[in-house]
PDB file of N, CA and C in Angstrom:
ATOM      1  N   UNK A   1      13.571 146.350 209.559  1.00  0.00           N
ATOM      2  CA  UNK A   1      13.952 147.208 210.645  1.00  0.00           C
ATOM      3  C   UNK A   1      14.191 148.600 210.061  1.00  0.00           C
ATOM      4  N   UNK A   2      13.700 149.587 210.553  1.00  0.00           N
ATOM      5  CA  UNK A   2      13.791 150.724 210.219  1.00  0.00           C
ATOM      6  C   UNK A   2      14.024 151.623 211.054  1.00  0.00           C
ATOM      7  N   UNK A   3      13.236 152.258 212.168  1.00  0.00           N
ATOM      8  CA  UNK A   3      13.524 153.074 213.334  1.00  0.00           C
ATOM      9  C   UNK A   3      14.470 152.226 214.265  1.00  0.00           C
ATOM     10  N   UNK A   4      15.612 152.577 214.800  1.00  0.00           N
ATOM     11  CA  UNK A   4      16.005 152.064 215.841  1.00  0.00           C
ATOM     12  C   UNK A   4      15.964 152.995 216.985  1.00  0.00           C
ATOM     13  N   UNK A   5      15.584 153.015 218.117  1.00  0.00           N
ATOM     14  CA  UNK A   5      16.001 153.952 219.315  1.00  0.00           C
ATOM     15  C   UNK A   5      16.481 153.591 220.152  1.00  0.00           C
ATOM     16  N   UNK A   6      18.343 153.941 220.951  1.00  0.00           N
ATOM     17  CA  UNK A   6      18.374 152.796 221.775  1.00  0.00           C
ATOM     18  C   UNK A   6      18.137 153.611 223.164  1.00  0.00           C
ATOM     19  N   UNK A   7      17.668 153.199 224.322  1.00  0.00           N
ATOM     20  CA  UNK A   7      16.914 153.254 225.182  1.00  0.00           C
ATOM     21  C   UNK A   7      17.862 154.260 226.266  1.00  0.00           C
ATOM     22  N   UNK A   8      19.759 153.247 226.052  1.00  0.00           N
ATOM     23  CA  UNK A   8      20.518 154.315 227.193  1.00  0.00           C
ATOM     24  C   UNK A   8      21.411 154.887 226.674  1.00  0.00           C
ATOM     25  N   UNK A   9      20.783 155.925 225.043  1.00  0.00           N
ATOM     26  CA  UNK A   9      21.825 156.875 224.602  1.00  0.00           C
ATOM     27  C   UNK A   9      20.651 157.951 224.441  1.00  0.00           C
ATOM     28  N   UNK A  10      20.095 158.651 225.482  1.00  0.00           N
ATOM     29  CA  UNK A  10      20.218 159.613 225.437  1.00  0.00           C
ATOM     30  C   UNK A  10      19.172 160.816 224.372  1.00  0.00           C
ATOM     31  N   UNK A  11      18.507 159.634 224.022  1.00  0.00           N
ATOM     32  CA  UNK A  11      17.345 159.842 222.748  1.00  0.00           C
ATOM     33  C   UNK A  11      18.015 159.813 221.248  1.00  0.00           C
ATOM     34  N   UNK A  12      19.375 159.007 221.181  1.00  0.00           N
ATOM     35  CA  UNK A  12      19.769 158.513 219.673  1.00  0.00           C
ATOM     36  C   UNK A  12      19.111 157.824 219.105  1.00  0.00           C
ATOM     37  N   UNK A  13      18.662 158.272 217.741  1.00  0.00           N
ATOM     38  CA  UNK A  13      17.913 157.266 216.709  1.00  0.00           C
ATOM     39  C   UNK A  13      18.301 156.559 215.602  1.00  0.00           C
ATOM     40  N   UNK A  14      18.503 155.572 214.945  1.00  0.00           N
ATOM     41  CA  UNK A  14      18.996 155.075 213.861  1.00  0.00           C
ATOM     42  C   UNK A  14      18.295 154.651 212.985  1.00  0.00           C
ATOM     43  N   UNK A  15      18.503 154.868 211.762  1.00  0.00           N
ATOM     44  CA  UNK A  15      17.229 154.274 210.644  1.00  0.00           C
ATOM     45  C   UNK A  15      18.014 152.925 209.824  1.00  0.00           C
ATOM     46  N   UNK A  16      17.361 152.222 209.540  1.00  0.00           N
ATOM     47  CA  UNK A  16      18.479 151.054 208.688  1.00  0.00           C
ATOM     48  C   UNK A  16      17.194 150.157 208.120  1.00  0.00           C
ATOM     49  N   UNK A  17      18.170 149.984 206.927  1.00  0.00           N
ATOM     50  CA  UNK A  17      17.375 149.055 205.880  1.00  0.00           C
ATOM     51  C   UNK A  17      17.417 147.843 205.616  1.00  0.00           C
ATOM     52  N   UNK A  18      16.823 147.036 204.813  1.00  0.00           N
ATOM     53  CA  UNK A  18      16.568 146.080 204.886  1.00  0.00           C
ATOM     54  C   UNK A  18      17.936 145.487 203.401  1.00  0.00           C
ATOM     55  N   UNK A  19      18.646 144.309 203.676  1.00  0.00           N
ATOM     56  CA  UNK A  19      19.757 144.111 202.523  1.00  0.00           C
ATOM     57  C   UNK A  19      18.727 144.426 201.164  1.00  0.00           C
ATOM     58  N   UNK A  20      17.513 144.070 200.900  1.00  0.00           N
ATOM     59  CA  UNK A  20      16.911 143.477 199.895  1.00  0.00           C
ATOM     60  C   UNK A  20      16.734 145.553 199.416  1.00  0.00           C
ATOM     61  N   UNK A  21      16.309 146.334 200.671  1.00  0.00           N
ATOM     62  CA  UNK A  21      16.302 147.864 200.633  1.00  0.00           C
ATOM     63  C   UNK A  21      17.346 148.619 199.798  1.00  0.00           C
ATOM     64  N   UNK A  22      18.685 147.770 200.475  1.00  0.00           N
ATOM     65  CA  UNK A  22      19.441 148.344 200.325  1.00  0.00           C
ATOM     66  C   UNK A  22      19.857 148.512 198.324  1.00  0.00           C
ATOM     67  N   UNK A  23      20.024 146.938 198.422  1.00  0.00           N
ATOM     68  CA  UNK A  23      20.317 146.750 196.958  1.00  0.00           C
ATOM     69  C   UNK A  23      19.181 147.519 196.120  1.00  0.00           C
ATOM     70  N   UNK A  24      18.064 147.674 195.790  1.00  0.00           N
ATOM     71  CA  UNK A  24      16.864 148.587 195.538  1.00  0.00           C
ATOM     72  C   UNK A  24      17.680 149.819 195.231  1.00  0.00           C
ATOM     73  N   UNK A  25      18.303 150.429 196.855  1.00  0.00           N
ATOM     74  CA  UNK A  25      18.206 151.593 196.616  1.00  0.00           C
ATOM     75  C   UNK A  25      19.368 152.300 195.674  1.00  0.00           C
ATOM     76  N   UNK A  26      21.012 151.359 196.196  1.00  0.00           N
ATOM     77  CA  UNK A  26      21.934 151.167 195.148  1.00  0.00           C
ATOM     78  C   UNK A  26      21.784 151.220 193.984  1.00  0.00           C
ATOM     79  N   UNK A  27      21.166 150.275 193.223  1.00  0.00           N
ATOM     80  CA  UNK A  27      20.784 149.926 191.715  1.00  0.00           C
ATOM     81  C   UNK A  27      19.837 151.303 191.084  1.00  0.00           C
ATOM     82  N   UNK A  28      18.785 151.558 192.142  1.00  0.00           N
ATOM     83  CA  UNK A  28      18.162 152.848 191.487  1.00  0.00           C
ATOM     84  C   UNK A  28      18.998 154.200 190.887  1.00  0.00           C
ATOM     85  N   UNK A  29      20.178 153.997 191.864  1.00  0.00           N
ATOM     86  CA  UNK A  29      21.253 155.407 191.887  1.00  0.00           C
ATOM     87  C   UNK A  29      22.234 155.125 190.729  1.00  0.00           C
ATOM     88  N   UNK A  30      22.165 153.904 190.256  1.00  0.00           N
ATOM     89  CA  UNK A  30      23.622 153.671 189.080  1.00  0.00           C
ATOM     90  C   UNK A  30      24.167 152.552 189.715  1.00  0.00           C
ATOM     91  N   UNK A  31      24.324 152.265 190.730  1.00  0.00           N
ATOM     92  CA  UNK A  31      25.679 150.972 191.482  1.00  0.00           C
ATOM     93  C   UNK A  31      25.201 149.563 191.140  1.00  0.00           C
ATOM     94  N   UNK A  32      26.312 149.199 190.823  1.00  0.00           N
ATOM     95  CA  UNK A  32      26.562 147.930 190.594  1.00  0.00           C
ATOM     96  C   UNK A  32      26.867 147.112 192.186  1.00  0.00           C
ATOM     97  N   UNK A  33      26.318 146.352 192.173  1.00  0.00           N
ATOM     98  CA  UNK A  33      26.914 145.820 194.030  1.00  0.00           C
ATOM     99  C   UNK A  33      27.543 144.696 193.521  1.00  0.00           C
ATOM    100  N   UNK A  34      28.993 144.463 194.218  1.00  0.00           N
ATOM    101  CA  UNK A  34      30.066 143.666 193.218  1.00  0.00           C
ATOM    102  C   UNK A  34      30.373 142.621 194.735  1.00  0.00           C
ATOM    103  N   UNK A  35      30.080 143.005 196.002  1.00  0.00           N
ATOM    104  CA  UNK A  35      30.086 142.163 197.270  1.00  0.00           C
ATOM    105  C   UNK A  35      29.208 142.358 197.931  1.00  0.00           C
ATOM    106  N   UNK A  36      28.739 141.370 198.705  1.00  0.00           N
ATOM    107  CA  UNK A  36      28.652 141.936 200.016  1.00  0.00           C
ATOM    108  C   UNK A  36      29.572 140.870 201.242  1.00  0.00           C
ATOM    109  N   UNK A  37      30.158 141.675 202.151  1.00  0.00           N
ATOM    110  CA  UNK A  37      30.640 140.731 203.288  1.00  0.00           C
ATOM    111  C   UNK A  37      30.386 140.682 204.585  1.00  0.00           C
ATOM    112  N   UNK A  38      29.648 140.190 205.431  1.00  0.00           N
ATOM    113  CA  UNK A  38      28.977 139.874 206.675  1.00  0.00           C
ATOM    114  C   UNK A  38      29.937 139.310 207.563  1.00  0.00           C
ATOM    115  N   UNK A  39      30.600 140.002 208.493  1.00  0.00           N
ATOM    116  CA  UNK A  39      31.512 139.823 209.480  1.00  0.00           C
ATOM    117  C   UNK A  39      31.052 139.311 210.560  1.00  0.00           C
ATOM    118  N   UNK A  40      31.812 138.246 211.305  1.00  0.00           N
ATOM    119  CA  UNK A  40      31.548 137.966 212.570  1.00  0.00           C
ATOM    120  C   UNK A  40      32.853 137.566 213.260  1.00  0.00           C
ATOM    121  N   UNK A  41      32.507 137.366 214.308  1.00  0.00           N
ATOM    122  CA  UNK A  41      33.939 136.770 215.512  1.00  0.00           C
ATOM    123  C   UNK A  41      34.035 135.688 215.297  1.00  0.00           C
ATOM    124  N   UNK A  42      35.816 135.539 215.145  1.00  0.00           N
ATOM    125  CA  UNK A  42      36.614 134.632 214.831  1.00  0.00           C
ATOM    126  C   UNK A  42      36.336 134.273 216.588  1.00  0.00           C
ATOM    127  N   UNK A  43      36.898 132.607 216.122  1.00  0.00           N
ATOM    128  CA  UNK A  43      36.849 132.037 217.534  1.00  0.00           C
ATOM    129  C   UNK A  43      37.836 131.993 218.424  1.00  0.00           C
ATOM    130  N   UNK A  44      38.744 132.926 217.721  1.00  0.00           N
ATOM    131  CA  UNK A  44      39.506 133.320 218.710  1.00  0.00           C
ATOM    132  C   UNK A  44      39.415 134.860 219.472  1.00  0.00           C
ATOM    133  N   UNK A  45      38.723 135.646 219.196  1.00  0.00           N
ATOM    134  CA  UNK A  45      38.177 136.824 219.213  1.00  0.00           C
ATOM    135  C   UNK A  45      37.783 136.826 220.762  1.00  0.00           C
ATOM    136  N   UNK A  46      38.180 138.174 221.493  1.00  0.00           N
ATOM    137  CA  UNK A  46      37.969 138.156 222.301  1.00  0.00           C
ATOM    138  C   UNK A  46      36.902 139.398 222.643  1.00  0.00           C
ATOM    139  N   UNK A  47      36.491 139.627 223.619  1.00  0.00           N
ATOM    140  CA  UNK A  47      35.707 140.806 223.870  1.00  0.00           C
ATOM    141  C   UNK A  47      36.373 142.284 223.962  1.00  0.00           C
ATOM    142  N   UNK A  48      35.493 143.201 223.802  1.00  0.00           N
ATOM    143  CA  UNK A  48      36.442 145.083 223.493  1.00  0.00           C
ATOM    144  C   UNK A  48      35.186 145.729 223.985  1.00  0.00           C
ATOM    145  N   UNK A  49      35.451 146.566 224.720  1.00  0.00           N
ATOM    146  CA  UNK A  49      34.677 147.766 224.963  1.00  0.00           C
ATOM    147  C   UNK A  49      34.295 148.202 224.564  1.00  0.00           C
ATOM    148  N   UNK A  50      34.584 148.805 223.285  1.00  0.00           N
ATOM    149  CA  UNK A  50      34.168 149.258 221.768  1.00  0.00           C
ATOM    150  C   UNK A  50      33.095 148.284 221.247  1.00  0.00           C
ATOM    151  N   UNK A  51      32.958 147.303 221.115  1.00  0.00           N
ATOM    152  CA  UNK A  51      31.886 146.331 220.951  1.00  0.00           C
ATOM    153  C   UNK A  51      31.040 146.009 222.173  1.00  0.00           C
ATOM    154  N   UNK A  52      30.645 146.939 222.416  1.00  0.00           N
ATOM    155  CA  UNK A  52      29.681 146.292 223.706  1.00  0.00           C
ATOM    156  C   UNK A  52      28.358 146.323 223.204  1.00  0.00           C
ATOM    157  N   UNK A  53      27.774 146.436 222.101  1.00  0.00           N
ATOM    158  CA  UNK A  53      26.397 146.561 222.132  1.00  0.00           C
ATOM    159  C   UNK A  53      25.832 144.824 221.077  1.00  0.00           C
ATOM    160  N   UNK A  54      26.924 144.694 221.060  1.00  0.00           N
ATOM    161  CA  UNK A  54      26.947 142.997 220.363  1.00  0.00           C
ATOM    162  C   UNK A  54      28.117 142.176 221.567  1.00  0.00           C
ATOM    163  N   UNK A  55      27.310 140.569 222.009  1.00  0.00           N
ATOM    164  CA  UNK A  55      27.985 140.320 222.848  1.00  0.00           C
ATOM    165  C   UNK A  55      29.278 139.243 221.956  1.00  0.00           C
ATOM    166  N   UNK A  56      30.143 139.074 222.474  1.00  0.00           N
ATOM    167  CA  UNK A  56      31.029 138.125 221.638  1.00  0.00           C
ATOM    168  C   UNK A  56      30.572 136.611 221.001  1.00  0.00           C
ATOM    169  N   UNK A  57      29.570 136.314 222.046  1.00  0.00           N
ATOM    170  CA  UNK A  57      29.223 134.910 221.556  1.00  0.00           C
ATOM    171  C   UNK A  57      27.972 134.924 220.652  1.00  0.00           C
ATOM    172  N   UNK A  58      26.987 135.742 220.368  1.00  0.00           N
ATOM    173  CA  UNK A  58      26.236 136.634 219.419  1.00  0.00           C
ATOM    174  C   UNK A  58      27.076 136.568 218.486  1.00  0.00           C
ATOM    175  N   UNK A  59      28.211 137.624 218.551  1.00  0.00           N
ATOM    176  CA  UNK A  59      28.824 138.173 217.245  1.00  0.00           C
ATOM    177  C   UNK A  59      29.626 137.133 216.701  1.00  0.00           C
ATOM    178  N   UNK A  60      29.636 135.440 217.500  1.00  0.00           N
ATOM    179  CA  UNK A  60      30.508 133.987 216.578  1.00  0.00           C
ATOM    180  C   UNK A  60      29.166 133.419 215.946  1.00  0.00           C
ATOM    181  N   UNK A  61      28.191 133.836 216.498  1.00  0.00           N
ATOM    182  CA  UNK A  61      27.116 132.889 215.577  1.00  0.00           C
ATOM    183  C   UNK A  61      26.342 133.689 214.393  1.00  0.00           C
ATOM    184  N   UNK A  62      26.166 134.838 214.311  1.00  0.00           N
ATOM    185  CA  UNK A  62      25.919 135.873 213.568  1.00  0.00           C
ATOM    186  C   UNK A  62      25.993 137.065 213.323  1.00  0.00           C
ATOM    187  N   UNK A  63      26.213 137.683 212.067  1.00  0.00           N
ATOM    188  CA  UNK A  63      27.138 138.514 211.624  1.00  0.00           C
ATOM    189  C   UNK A  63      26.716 139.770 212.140  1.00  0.00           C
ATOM    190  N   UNK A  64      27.740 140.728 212.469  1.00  0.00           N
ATOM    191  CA  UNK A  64      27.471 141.781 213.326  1.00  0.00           C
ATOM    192  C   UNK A  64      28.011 143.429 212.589  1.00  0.00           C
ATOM    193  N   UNK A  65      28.573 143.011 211.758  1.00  0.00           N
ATOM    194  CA  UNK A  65      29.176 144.462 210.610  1.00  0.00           C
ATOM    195  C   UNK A  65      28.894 143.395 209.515  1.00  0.00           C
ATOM    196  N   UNK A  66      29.205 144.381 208.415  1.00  0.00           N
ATOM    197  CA  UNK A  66      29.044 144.031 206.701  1.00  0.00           C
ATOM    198  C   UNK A  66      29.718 145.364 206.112  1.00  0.00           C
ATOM    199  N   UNK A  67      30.809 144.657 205.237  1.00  0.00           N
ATOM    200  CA  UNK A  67      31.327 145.732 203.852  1.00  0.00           C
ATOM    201  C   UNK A  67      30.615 145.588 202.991  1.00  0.00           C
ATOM    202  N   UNK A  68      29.803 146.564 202.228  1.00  0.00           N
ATOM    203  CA  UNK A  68      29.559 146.364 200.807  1.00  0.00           C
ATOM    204  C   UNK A  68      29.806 146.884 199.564  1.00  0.00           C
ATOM    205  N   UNK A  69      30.534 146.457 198.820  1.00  0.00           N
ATOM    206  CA  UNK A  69      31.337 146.889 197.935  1.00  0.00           C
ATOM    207  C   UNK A  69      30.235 147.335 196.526  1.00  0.00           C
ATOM    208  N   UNK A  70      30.640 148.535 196.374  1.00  0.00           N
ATOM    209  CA  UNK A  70      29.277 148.778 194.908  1.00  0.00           C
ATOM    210  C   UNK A  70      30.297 149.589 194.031  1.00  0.00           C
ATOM    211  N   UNK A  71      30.041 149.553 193.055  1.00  0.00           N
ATOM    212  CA  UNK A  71      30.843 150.402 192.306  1.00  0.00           C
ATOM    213  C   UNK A  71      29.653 151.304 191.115  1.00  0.00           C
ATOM    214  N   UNK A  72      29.982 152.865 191.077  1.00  0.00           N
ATOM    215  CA  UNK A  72      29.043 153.930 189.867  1.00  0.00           C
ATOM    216  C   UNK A  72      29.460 152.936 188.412  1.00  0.00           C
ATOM    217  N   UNK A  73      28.149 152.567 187.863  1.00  0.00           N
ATOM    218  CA  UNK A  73      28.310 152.202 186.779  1.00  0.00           C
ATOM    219  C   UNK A  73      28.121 153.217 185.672  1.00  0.00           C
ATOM    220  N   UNK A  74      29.208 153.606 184.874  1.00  0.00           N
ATOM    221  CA  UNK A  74      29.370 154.745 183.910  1.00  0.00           C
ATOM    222  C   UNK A  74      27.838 155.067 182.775  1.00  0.00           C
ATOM    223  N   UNK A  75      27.851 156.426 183.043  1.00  0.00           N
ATOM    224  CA  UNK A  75      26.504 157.138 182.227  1.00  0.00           C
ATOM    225  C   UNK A  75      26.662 156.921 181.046  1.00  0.00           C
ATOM    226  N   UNK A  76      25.650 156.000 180.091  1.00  0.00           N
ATOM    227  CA  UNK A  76      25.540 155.418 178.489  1.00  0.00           C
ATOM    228  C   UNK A  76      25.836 157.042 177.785  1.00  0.00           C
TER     229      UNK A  76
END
C-alpha cells in the first residue's frame, strides 16, 4: 500500500509503507528496530468518535495502530 486517498476528506492523501519497507528503510538510516507493537481493541473497548475510520469490531480482530521502537545505532 502506498498512495492512500480517502474519498470524504476533501482531496487528503497518505503514503504508507509496507512493515518489510519500513524496516529497509530504518536499517538503511543507522536504526536498530528493538520492537514492533500492533495494537488492537481490548474486548472491552468501546467505540470513540475519534476512531471512526476503523470500526470497533475490525479493530478486536486486527491491529489498527503500531509503536515502533528503533533506536540510532552509534557511528563506528
Amino acid at each position: 500500500m502506498y498512495r492512500v486517498e480517502w474519498p470524504d476528506s476533501e482531496g487528503a492523501v497518505e503514503f504508507h509503507l509496507s512493515h518489510g519497507e519500513w524496516i529497509d528503510v530504518l536499517r538503511s538510516n543507522g536504526f536498530e528496530i528493538e520492537r514492533l507493537v500492533e495494537l488492537q481493541a481490548r474486548e472491552d473497548s468501546v467505540s470513540h468518535d475519534y476512531y471512526d475510520d476503523v470500526p470497533l469490531e475490525w479493530g478486536r480482530q486486527w491491529p489498527a495502530e503500531e509503536i515502533w521502537r528503533a533506536r540510532k545505532t552509534p557511528l563506528a
